[in-house]
Protein backbone atom coordinates (compact mmCIF):
# COMPACT_ATOMS: atom_id res chain seq x y z
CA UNK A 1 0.00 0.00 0.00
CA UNK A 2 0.98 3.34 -1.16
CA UNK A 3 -1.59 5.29 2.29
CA UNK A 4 -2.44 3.91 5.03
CA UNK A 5 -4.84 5.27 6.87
CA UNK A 6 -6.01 4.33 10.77
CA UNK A 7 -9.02 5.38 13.20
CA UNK A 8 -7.88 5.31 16.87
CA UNK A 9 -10.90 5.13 17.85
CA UNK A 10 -11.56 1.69 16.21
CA UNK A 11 -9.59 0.43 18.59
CA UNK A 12 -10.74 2.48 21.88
CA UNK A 13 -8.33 5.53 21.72
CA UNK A 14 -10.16 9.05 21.27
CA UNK A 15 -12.48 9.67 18.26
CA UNK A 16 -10.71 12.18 15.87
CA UNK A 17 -7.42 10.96 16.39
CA UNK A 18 -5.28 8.46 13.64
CA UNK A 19 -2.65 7.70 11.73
CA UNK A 20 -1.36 8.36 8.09
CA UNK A 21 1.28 6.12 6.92
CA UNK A 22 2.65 7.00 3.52
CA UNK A 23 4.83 4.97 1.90
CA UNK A 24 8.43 6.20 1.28
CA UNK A 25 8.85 9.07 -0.62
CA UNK A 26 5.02 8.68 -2.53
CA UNK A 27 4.02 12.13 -3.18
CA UNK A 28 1.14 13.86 -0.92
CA UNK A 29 -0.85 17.50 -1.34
CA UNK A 30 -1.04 18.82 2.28
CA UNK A 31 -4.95 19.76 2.98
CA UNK A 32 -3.75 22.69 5.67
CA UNK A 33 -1.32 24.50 4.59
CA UNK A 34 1.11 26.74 7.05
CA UNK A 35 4.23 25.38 8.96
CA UNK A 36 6.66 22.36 8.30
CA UNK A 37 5.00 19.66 10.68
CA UNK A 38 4.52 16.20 9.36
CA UNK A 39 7.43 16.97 6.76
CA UNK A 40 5.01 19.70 5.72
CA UNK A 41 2.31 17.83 4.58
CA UNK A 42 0.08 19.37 7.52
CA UNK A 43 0.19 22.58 8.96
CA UNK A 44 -1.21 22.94 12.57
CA UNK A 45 -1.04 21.61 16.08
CA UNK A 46 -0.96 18.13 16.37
CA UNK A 47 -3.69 16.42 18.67
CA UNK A 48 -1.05 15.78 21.36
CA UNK A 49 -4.10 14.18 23.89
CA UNK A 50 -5.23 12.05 20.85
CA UNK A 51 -2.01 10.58 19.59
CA UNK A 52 -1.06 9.39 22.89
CA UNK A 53 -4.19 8.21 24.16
CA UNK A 54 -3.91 6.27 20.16
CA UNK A 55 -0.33 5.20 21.19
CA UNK A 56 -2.08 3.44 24.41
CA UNK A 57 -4.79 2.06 22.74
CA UNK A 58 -2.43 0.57 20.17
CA UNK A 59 0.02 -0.84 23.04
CA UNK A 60 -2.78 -2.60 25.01
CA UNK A 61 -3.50 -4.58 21.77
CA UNK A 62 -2.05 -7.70 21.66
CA UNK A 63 -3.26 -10.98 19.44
CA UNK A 64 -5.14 -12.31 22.47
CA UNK A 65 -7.64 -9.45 22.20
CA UNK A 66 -8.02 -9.97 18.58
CA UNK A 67 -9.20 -13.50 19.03
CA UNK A 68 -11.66 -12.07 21.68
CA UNK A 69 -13.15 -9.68 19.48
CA UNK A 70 -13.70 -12.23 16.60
CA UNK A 71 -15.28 -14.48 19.46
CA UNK A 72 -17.87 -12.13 20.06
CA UNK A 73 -18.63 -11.44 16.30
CA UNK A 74 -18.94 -15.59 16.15
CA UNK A 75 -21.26 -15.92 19.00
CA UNK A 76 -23.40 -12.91 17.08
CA UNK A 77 -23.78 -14.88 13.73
CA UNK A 78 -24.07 -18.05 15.58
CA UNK A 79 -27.07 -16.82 17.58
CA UNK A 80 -28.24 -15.06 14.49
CA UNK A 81 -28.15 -18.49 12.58
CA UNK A 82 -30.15 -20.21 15.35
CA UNK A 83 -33.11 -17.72 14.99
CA UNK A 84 -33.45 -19.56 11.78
CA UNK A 85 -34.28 -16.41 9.83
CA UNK A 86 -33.81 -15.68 6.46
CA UNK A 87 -31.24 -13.80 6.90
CA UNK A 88 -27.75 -14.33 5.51
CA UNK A 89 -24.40 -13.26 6.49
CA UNK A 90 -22.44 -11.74 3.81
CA UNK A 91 -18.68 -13.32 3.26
CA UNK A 92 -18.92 -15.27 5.55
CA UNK A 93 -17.17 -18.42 4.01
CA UNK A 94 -14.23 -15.72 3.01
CA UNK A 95 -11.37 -14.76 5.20
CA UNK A 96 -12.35 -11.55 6.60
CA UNK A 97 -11.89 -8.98 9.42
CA UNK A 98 -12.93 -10.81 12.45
CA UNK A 99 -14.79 -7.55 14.44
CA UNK A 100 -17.53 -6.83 11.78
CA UNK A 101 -20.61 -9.00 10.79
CA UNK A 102 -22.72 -7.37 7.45
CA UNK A 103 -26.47 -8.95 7.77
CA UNK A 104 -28.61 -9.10 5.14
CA UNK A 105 -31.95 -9.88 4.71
CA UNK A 106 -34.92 -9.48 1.78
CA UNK A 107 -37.57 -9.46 5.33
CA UNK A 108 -36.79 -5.46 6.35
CA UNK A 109 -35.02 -2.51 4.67
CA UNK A 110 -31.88 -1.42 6.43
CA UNK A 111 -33.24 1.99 7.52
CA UNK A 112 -35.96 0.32 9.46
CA UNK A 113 -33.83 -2.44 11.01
CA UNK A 114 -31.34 0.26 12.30
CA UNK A 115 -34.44 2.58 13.87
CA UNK A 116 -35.20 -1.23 15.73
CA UNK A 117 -31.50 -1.85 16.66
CA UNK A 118 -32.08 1.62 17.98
CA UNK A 119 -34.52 1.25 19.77
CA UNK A 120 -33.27 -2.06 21.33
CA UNK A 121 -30.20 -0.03 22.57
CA UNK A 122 -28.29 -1.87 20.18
CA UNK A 123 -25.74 0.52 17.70
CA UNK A 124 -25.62 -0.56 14.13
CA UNK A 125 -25.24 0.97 10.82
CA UNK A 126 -26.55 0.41 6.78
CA UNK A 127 -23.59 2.56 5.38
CA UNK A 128 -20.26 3.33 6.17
CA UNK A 129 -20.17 7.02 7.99
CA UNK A 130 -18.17 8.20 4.98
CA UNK A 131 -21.20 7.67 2.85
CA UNK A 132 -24.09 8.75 5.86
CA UNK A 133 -26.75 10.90 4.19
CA UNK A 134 -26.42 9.31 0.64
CA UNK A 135 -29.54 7.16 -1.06
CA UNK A 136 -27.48 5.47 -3.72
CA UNK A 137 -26.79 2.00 -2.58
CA UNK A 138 -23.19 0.90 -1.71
CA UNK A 139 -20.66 0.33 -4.86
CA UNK A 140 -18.62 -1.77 -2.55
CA UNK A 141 -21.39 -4.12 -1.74
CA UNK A 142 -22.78 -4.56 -5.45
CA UNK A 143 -19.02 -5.02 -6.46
CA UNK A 144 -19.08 -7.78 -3.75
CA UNK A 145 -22.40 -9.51 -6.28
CA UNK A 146 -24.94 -8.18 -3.65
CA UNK A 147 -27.95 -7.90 -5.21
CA UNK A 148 -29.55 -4.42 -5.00
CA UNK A 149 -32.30 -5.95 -3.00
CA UNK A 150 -29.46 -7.21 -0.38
CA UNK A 151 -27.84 -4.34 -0.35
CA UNK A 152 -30.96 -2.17 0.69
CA UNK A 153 -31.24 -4.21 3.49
CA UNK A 154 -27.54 -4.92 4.35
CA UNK A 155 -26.53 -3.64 8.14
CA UNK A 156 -23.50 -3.70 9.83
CA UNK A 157 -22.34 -4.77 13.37
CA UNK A 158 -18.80 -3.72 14.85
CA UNK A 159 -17.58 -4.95 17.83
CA UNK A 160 -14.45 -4.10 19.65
CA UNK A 161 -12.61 -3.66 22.71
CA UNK A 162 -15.82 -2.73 25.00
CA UNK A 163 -18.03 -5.92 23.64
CA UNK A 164 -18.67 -9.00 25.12
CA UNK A 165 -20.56 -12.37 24.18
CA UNK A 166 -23.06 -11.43 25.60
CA UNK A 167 -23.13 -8.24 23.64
CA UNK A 168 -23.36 -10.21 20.78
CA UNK A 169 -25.91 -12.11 21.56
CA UNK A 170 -28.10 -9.32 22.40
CA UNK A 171 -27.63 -8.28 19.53
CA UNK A 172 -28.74 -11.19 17.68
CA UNK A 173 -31.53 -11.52 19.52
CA UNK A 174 -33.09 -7.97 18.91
CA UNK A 175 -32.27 -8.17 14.88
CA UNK A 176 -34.50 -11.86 15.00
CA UNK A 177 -37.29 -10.28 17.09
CA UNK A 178 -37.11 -6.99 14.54
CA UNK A 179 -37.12 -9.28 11.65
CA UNK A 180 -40.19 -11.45 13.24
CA UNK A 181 -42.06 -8.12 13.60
CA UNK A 182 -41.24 -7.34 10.09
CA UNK A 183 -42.61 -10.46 8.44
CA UNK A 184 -45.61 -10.51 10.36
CA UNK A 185 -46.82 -7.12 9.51
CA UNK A 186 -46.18 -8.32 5.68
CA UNK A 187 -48.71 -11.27 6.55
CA UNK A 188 -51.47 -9.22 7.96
């Protein structure tokens, strides 16, 4: 990779905070320009607070807590597959990052399954935040050989460094009982 770019708070340091690493000599525009930090390729203070509380986050990870986190993603889908619902989980016979589950299911549109999550007290998205506020359904997905129909209902579940099994299971539970209610008002 050429840029790579990392969210501290991904990984439980502050929201705001990352990383930039640019390979080499690869050329880069600065954004903000002004004084010679970064090797002038951004002017401006640096986020002092963030970048270490990002340096601690990053040295409290070790390959224990990844298995952990891709625990609690497995106990989601497994309960999820138990509810025997029609919903599918998308790549998951692939090799894949183990903190993030993408449901799908042709039962409920995303928007409404999110409002339910919601409402559950469960946090959940249908779009990356990069793309919030847009109608047009995600390139990424149909690229993936989504349908359009999956990817209208296609949600996402993170979990990280603050989730449990439990958590997980919670989870699964409220996206059955949403997608119960869902079907049921289709039959009446």
């Amino acid at each position: 990779a050429d840029f790579l770019s990392l969210s501290a708070h991904k990984i439980g340091g502050l929201a705001g905070a990352g990383a930039l690493i640019v390979r080499g000599n690869t050329p880069l525009s600065p954004l903000i320009h002004g004084g010679g930090q970064e090797r002038s390729r951004r002017a401006g203070t640096e986020n002092l607070a963030g970048a270490a509380a990002f340096g601690a986050a990053c040295a409290a990870i070790d390959s224990m807590e990844s298995g952990r986190v891709r625990s609690v993603r497995d106990s989601f889908e497994g309960a999820l597959r138990g509810h025997g619902l029609d919903a599918r989980i998308v790549g998951d016979d692939a090799d894949r990052v183990g903190n993030t589950s993408c449901v799908v299911s042709p039962s409920g549109s995303a928007e409404m399954i999110v409002m339910g999550m919601d409402l559950a007290g469960v946090a959940c998205s249908a779009g990356a935040a990069c793309s919030s506020g847009k109608v047009q359904p995600s390139r990424a997905l149909l690229a993936m050989g989504l349908s359009e129909q999956d990817v209208k209902s296609a949600v996402r579940f993170s979990f990280g460094w603050s989730s449990g099994t439990e958590d997980g299971i919670a989870a699964a539970n409220a996206y059955a009982a949403i997608i119960r209610r869902a079907r049921e008002q289709r039959a009446a």
